[in-house]
Protein backbone atom coordinates (compact mmCIF):
# COMPACT_ATOMS: atom_id res chain seq x y z
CA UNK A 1 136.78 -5.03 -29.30
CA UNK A 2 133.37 -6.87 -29.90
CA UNK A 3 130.32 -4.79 -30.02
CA UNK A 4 127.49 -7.20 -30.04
CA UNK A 5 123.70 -4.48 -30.92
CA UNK A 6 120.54 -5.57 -29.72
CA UNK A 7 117.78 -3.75 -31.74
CA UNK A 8 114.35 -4.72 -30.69
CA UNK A 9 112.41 -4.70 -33.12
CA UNK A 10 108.58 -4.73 -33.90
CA UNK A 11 106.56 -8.24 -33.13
CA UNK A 12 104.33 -9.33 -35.68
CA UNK A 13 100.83 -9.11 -34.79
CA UNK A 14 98.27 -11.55 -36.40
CA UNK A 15 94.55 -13.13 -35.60
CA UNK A 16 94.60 -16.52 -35.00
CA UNK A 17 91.78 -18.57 -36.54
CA UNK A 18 90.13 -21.34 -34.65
CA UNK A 19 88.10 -23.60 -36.84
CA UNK A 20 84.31 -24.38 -35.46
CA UNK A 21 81.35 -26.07 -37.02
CA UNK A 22 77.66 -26.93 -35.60
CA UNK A 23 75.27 -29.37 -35.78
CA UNK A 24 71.39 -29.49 -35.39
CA UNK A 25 69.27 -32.32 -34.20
CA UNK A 26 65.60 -32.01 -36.06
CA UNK A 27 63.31 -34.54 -34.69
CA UNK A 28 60.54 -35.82 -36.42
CA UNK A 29 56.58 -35.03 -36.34
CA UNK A 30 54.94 -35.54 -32.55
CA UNK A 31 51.35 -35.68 -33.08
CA UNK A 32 48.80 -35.98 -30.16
CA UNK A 33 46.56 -39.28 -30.61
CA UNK A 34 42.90 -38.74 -30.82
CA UNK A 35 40.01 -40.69 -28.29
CA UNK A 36 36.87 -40.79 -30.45
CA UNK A 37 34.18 -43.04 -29.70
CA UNK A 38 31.44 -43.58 -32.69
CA UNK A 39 27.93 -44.98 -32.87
CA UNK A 40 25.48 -46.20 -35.22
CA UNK A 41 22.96 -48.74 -35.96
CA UNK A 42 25.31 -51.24 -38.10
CA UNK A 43 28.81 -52.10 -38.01
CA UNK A 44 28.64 -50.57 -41.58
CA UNK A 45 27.40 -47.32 -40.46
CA UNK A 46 28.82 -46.73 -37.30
CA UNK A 47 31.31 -44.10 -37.93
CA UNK A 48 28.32 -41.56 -37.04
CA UNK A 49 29.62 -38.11 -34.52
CA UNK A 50 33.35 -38.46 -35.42
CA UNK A 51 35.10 -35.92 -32.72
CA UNK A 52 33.96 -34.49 -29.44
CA UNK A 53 30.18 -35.33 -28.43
CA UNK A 54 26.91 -35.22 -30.82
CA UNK A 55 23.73 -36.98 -30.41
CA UNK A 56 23.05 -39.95 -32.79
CA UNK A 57 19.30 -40.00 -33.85
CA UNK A 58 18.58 -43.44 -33.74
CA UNK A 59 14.94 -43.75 -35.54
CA UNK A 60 14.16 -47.39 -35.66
CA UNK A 61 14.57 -48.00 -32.11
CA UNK A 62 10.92 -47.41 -31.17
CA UNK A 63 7.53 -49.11 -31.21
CA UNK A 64 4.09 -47.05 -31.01
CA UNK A 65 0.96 -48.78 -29.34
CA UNK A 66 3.05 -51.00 -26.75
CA UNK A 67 0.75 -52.83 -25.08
CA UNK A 68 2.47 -54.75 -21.75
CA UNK A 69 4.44 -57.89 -22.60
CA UNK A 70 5.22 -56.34 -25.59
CA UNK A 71 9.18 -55.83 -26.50
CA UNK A 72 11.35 -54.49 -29.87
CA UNK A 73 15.28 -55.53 -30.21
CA UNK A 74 17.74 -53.17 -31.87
CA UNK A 75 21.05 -53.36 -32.13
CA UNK A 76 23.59 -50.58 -31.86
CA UNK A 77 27.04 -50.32 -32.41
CA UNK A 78 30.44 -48.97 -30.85
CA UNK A 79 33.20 -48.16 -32.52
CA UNK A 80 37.03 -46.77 -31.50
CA UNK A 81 37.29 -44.15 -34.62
CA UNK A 82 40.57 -42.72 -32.52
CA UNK A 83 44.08 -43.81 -32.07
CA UNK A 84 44.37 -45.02 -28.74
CA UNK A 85 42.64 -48.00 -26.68
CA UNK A 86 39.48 -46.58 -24.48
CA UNK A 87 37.28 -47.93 -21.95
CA UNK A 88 33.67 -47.12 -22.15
CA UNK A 89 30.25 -47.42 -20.58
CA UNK A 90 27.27 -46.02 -19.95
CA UNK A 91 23.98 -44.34 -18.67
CA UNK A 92 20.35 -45.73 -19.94
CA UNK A 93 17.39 -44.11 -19.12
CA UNK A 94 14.34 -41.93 -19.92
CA UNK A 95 13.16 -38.41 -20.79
CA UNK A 96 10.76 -38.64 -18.53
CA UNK A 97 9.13 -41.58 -16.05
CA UNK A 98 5.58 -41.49 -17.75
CA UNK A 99 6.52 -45.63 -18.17
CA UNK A 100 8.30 -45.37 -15.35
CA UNK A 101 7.89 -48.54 -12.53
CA UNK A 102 6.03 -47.43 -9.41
CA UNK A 103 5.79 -49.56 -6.27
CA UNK A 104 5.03 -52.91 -7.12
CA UNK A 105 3.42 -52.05 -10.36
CA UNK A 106 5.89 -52.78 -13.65
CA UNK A 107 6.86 -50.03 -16.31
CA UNK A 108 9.48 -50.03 -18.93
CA UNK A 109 12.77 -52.01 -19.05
CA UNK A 110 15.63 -52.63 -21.23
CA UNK A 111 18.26 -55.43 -21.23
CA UNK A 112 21.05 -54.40 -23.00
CA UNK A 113 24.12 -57.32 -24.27
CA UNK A 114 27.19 -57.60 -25.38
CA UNK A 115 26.42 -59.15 -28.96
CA UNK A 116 23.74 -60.96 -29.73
CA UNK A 117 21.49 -60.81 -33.34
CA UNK A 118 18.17 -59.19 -32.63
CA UNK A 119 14.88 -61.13 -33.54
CA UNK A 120 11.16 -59.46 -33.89
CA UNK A 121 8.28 -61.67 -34.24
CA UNK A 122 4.35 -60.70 -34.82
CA UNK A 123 3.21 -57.28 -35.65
CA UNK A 124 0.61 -54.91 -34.25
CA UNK A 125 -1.59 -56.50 -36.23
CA UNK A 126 -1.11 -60.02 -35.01
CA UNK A 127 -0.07 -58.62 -32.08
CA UNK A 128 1.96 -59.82 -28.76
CA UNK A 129 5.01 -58.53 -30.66
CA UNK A 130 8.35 -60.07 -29.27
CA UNK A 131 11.75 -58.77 -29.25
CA UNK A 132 14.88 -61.05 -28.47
CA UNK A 133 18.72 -60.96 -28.93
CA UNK A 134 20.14 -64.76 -29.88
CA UNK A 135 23.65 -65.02 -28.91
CA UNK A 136 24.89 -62.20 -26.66
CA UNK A 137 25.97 -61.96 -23.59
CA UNK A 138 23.55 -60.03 -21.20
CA UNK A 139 25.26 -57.29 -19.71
CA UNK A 140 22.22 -55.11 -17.84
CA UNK A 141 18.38 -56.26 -17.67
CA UNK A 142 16.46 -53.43 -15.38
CA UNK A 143 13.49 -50.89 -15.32
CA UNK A 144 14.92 -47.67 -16.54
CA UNK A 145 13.50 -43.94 -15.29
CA UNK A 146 15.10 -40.58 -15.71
CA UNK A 147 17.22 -41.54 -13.12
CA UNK A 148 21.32 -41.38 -15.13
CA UNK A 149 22.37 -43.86 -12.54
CA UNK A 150 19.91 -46.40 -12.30
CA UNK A 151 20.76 -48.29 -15.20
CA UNK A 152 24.54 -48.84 -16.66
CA UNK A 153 25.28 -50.80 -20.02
CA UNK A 154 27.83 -52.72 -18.70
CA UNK A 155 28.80 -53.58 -14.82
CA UNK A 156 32.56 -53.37 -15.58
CA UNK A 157 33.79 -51.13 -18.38
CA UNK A 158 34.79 -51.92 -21.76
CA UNK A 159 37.92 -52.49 -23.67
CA UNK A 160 38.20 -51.21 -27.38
CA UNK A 161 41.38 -51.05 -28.84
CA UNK A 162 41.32 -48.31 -32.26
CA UNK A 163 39.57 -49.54 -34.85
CA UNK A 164 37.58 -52.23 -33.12
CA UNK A 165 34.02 -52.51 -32.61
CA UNK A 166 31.46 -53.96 -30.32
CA UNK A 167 27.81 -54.40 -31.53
CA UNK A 168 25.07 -54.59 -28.56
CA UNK A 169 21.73 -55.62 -28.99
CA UNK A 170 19.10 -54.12 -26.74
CA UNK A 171 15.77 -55.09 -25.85
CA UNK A 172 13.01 -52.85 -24.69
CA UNK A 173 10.06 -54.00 -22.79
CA UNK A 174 6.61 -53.22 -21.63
CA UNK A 175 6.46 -55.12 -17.90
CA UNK A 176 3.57 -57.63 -17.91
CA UNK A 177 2.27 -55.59 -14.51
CA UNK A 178 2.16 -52.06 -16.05
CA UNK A 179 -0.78 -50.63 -14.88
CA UNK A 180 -4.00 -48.71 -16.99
CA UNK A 181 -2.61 -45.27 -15.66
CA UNK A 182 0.26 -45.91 -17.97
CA UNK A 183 -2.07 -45.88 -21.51
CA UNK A 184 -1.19 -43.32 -24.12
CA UNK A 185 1.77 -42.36 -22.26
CA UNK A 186 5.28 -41.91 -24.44
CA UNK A 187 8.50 -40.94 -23.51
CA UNK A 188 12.26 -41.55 -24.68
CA UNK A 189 15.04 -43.67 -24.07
CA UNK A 190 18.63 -42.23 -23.80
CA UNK A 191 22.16 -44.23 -23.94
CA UNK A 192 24.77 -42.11 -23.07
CA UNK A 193 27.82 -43.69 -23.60
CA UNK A 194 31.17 -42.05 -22.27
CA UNK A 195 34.78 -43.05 -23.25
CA UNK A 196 38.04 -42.74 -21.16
CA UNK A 197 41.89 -43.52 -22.07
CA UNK A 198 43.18 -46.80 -20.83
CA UNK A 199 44.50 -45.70 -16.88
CA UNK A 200 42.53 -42.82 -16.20
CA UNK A 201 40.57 -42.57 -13.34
């Protein structure tokens, strides 16, 4: 007779290894662009109020003792000191209207271009001194007041990609028909430029 035994008998117990590995995706540097519009008198020196804002003191731009017909030219310059294209314009006008126009009676006014080399001729002492810009293209030509939207630098905005400039020339006058009331009176001009990214509204 055939005995056949069946012993069960323990099962061997392991752990199992799964391999794994990872990777990591590391991107490089985002940085934000900058917008930065500049001033100054000169190509050369218009890297003046790098970052947000600031008032540019602009000393030569004036002429004491105007008498009427009398004018100075200036030029000033803007410069994209950012990263990305802008559009610009701007505001001209006056601290106060003590050479302001009234009725039909003249006052101060600037003409402002888009280029142009600025020319002075005669002195106080000669007198009848003369202001022009040869070459540019005239953008604004109007009596200024304290009123900010009276006078614009440009009718259509600006392009100016980064690192570009534009030089202006400007031209401020004395109307032939400014009355006596307006002797001995003095007040300032302000350009306020502003600057916007390509797109915005």
């Amino acid at each position: 007779m055939l005995c056949l035994g069946i012993f069960a008998a323990p099962a061997a117990v392991g752990t199992m290894a799964y391999w794994t590995d990872e990777a990591t995706i590391e991107s490089g540097t985002f940085t934000a662009g900058t917008l930065d519009l500049t001033v100054g008198g000169t190509v050369a020196d218009s890297n003046y109020l790098p970052g947000p804002g600031g008032t540019y003191e602009y000393s030569t731009l004036t002429i004491a003792d105007l008498l009427p017909g009398e004018s100075i030219a200036r030029p000033f310059v803007v410069r994209n000191f950012g990263t990305t294209r802008f559009i610009y314009n701007g505001s001209v006008y006056t601290t106060n209207n003590a050479l302001a126009a009234s009725g039909t009676e003249g006052g101060l006014q600037v003409a402002i271009y888009a280029g142009g080399t600025p020319t002075n001729a005669a002195t106080q002492t000669t007198g009848y001194r003369s202001g022009s810009c040869a070459g540019g293209n005239l953008l604004k030509n109007q009596e200024v007041s304290t009123s900010t939207s009276t006078v614009k630098v440009s009718p259509a905005d600006i392009s100016l990609a980064p690192g570009a400039t534009q030089v202006h020339c400007v031209v401020v006058l004395l109307d032939l028909t400014a009355p006596n009331a307006l002797q001995g009176a003095r007040t300032q001009l302000i350009v306020k430029l502003d600057a916007k990214q390509v797109g915005a509204p």
